[in-house]
Every structure is written in C-alpha cells, then in structure tokens.
PDB file of N, CA and C in Angstrom:
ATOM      1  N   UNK A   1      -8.769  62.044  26.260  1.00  0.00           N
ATOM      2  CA  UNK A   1      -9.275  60.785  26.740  1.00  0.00           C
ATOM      3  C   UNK A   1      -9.155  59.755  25.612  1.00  0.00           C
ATOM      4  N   UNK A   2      -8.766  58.467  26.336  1.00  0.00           N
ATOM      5  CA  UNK A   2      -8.960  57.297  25.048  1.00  0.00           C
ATOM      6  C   UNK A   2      -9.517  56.515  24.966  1.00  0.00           C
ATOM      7  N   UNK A   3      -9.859  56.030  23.963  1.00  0.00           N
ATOM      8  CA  UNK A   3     -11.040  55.321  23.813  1.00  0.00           C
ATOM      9  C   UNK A   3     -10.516  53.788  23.104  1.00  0.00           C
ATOM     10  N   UNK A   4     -11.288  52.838  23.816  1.00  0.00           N
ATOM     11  CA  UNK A   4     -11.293  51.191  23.576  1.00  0.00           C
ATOM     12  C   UNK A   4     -12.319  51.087  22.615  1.00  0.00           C
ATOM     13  N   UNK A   5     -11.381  50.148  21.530  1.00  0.00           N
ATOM     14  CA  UNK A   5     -12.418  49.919  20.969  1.00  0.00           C
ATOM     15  C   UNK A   5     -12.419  48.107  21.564  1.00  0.00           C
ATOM     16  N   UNK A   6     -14.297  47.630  21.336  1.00  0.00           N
ATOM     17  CA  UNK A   6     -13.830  46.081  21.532  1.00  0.00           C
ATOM     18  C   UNK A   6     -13.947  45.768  20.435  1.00  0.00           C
ATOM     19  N   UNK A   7     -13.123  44.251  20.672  1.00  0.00           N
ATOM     20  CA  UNK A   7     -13.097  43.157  19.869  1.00  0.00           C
ATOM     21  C   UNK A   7     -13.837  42.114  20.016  1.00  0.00           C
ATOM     22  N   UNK A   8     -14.469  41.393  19.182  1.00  0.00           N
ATOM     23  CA  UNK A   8     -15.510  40.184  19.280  1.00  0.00           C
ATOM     24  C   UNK A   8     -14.429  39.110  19.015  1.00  0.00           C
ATOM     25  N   UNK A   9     -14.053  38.254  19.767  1.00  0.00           N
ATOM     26  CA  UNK A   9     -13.383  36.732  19.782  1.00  0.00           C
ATOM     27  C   UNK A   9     -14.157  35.491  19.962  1.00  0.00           C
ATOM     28  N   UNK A  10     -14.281  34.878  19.066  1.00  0.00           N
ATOM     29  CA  UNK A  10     -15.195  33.722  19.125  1.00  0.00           C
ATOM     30  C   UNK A  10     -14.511  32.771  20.150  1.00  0.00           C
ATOM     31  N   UNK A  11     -14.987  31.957  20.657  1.00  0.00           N
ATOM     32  CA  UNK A  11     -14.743  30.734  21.876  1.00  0.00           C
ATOM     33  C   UNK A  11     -13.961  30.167  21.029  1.00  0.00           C
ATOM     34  N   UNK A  12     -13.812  29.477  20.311  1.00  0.00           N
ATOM     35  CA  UNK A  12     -13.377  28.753  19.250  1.00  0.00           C
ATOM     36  C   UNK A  12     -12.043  29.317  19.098  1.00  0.00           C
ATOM     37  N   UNK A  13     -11.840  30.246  18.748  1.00  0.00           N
ATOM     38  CA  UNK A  13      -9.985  30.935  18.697  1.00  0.00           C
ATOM     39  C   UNK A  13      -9.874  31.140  19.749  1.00  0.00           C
ATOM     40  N   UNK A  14     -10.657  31.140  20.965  1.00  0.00           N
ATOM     41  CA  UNK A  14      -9.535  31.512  22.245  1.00  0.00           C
ATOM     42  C   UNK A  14      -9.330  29.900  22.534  1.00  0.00           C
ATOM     43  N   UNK A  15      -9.885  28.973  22.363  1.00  0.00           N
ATOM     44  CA  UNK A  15     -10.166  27.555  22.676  1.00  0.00           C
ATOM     45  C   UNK A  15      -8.867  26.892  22.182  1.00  0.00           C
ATOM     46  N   UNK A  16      -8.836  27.206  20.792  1.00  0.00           N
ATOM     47  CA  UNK A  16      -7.788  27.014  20.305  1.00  0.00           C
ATOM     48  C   UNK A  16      -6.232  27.253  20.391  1.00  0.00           C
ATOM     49  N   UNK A  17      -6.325  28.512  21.179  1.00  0.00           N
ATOM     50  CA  UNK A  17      -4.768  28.838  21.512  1.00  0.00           C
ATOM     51  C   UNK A  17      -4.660  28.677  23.218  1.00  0.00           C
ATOM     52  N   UNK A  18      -5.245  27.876  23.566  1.00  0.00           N
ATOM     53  CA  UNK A  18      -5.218  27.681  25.111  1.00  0.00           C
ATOM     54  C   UNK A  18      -4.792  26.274  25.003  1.00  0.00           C
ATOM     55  N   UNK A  19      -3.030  25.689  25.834  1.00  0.00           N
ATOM     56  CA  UNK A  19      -2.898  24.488  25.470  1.00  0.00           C
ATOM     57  C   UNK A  19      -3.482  23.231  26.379  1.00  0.00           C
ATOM     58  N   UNK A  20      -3.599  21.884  25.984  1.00  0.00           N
ATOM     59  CA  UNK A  20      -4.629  21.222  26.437  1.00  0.00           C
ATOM     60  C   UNK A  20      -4.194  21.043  28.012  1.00  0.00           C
ATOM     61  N   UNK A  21      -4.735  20.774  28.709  1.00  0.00           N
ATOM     62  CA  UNK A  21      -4.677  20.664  29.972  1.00  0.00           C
ATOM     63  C   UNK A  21      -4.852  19.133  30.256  1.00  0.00           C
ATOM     64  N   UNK A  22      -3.817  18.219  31.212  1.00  0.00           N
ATOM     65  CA  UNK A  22      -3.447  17.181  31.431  1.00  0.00           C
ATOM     66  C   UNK A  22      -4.860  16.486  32.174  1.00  0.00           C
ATOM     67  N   UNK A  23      -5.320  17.209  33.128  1.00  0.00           N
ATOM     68  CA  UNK A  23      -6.492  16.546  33.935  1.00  0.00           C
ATOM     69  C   UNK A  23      -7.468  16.541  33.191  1.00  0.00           C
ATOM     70  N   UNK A  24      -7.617  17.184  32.137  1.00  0.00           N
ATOM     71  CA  UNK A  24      -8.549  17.648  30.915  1.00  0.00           C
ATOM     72  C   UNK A  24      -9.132  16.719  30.220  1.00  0.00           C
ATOM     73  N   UNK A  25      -7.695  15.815  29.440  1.00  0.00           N
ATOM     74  CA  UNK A  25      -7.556  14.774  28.706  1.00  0.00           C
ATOM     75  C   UNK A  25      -7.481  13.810  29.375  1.00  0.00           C
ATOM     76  N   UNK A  26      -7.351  13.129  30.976  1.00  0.00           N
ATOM     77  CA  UNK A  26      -7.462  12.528  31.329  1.00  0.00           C
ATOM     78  C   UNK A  26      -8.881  12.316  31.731  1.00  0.00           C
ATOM     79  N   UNK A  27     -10.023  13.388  31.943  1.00  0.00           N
ATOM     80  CA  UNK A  27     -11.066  13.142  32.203  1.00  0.00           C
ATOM     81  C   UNK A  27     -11.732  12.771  31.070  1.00  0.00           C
ATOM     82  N   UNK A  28     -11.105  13.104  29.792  1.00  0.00           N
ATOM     83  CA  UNK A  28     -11.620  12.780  28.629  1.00  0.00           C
ATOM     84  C   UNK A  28     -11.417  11.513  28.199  1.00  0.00           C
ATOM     85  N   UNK A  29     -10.434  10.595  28.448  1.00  0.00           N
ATOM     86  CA  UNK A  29     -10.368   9.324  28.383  1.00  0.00           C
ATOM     87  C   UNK A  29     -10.846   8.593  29.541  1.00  0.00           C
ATOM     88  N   UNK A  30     -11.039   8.898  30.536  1.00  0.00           N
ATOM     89  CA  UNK A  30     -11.245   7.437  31.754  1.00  0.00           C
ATOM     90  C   UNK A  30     -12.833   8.490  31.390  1.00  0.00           C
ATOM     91  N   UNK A  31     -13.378   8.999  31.199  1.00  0.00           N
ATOM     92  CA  UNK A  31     -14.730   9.041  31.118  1.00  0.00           C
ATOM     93  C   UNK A  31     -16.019   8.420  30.905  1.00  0.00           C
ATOM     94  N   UNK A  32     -16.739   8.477  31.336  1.00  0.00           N
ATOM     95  CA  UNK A  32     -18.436   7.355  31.246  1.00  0.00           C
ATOM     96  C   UNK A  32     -18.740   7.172  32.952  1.00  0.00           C
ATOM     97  N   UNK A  33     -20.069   6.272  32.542  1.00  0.00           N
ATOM     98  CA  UNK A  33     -20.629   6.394  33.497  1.00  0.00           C
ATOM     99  C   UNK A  33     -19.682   5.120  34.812  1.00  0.00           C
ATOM    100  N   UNK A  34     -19.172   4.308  33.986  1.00  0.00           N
ATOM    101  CA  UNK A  34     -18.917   2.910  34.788  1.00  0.00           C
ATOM    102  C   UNK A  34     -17.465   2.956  34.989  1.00  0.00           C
ATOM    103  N   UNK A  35     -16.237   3.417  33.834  1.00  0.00           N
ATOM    104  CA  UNK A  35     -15.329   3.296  33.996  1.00  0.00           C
ATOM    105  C   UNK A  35     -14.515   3.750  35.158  1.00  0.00           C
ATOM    106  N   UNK A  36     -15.012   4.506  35.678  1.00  0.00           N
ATOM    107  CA  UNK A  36     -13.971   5.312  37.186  1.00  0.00           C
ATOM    108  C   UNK A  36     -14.457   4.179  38.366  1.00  0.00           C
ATOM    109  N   UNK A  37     -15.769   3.805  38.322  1.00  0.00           N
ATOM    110  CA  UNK A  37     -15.976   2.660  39.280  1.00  0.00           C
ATOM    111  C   UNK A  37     -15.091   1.479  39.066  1.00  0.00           C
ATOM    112  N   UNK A  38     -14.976   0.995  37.681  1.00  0.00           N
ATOM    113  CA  UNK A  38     -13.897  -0.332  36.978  1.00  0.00           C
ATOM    114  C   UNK A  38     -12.774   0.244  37.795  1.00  0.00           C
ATOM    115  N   UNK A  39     -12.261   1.321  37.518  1.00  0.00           N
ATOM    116  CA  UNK A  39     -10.947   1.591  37.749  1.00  0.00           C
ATOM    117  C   UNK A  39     -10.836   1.701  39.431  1.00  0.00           C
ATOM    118  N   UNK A  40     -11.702   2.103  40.020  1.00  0.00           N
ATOM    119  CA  UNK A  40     -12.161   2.041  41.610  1.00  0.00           C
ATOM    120  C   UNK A  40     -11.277   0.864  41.923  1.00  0.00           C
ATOM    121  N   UNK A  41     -12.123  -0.225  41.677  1.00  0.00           N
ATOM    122  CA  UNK A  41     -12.123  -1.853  42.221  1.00  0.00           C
ATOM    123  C   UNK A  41     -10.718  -2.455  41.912  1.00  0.00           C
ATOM    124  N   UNK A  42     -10.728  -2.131  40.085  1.00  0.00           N
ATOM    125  CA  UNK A  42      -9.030  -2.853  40.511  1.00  0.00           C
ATOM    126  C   UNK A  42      -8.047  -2.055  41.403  1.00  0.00           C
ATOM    127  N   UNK A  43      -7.939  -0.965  41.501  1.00  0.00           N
ATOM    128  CA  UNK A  43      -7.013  -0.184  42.590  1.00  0.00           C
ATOM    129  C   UNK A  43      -7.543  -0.974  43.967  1.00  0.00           C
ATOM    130  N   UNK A  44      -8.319  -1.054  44.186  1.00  0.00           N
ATOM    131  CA  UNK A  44      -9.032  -1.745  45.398  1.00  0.00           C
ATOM    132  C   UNK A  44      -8.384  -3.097  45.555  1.00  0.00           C
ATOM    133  N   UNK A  45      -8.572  -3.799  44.996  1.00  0.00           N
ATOM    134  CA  UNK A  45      -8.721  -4.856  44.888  1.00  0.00           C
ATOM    135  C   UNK A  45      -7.516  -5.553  44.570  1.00  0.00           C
ATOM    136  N   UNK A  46      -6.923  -4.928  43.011  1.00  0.00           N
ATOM    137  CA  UNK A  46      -5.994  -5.322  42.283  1.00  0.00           C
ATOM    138  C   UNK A  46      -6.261  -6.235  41.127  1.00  0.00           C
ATOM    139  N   UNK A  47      -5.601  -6.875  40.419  1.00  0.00           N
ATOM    140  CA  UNK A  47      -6.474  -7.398  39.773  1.00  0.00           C
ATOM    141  C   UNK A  47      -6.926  -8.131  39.381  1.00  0.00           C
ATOM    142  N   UNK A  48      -8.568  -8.847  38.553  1.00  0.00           N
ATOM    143  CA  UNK A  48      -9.526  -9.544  38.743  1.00  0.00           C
ATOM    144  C   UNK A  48      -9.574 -10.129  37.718  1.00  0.00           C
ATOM    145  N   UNK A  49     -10.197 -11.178  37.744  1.00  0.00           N
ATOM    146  CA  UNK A  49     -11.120 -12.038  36.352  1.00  0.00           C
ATOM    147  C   UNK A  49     -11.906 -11.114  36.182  1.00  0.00           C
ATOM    148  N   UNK A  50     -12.756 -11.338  35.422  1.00  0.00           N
ATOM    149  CA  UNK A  50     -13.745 -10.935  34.643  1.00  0.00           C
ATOM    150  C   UNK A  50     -15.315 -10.692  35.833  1.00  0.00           C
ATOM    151  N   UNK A  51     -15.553 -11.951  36.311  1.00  0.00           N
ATOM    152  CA  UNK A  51     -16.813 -12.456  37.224  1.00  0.00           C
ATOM    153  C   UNK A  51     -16.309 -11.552  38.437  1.00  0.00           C
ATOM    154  N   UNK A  52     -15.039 -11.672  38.603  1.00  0.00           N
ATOM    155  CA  UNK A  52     -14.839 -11.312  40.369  1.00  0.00           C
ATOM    156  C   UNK A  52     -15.020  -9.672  39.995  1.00  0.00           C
ATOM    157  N   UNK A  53     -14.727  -8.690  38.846  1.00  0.00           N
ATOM    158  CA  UNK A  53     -14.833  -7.678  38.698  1.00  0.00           C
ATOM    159  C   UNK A  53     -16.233  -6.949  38.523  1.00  0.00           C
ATOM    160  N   UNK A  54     -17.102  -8.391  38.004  1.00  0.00           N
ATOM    161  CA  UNK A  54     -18.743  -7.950  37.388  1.00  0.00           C
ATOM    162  C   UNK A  54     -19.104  -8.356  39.207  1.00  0.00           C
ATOM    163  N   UNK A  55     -19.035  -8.549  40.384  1.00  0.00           N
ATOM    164  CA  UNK A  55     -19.737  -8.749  41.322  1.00  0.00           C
ATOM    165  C   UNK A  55     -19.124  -7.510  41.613  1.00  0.00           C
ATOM    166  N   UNK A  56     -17.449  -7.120  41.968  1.00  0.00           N
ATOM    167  CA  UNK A  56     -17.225  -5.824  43.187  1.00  0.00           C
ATOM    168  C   UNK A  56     -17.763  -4.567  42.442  1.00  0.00           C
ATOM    169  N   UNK A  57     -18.422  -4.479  41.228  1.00  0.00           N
ATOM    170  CA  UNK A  57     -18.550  -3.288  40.634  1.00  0.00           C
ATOM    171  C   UNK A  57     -20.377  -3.161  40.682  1.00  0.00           C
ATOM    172  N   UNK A  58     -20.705  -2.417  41.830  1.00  0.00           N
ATOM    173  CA  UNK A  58     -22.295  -2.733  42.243  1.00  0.00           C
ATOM    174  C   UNK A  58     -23.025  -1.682  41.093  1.00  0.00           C
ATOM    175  N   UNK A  59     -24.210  -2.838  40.587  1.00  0.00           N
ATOM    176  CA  UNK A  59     -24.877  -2.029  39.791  1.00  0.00           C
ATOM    177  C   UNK A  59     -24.675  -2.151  37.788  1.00  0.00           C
ATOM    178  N   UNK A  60     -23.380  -2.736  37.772  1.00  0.00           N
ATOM    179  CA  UNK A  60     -23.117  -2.821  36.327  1.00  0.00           C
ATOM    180  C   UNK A  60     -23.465  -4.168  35.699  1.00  0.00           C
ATOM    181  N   UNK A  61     -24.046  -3.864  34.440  1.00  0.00           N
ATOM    182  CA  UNK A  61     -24.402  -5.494  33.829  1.00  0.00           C
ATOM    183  C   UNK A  61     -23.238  -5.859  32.560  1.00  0.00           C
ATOM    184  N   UNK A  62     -23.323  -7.098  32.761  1.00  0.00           N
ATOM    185  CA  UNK A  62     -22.685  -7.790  32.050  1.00  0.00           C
ATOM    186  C   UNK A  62     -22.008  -7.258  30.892  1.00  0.00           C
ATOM    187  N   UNK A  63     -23.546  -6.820  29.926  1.00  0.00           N
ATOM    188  CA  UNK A  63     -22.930  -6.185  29.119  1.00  0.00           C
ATOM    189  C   UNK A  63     -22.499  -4.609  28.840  1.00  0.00           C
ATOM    190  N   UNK A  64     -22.878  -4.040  30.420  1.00  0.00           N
ATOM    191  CA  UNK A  64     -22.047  -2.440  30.304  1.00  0.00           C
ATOM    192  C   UNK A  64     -20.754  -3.057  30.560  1.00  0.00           C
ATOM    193  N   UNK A  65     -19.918  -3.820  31.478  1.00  0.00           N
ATOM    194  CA  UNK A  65     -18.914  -4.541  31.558  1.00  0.00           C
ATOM    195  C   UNK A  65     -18.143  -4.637  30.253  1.00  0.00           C
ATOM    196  N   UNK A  66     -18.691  -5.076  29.706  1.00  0.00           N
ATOM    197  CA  UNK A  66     -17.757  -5.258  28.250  1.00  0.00           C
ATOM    198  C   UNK A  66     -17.630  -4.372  27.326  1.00  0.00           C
ATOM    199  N   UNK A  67     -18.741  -3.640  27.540  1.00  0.00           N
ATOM    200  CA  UNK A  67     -19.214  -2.343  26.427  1.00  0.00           C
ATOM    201  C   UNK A  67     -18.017  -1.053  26.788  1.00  0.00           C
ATOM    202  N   UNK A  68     -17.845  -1.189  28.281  1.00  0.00           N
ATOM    203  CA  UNK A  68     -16.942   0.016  29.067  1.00  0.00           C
ATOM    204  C   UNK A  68     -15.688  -0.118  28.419  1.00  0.00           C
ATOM    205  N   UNK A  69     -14.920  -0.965  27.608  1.00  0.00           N
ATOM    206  CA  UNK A  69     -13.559  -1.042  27.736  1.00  0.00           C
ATOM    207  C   UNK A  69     -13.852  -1.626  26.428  1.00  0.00           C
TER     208      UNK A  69
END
C-alpha cells in the first residue's frame, strides 16, 4: 500500500501562479460604489455634461461625482 504524504501550500503561491483573469481586473478597475452606475447612464444616455450626468445618476453628490473618476 502507498502512502500520501501532504503538502501545506500557502494561498499566496497558489495565487501567484494562477494567471490574472480578464473579468477579474476589470472588476478591479470599474470598481466602487458609484462608478458602474456613471458608466450605466453614459451607455444609456451617451454622453453628458457634467449637471446632466449629476441628475441621471440617482442618489450621488456632487462631490462623490468628482471623487469617482
């Protein structure tokens, strides 16, 4: 009979040799709380001034508006 031995692999080296994943890094950049809504409206919409974008985007202030981008 044979016997396994285990191995302990930290997250970190398997993390590391796993290559990055496209939807991955894309969730990692358009990320936060406001930006996918920003990005909502101009697809919606197309695109805006500044004012016409701070009204179709319900809920965001002025200065999350500017802070987002």
């Amino acid at each position: 009979m044979q016997t396994v031995k285990a191995i302990k692999v930290s997250e970190a080296s398997i993390a590391s040799k796993v290559t990055a994943c496209p939807v991955e890094q894309a969730i990692h950049v358009i990320g936060g709380k406001w930006k996918l809504l920003v990005l909502r409206s101009l697809l919606l919409n197309g695109p805006q001034g500044y004012n016409r974008l701070l009204a179709s985007v319900k809920g965001i202030s002025a200065k999350e508006l500017t802070e987002s981008w």
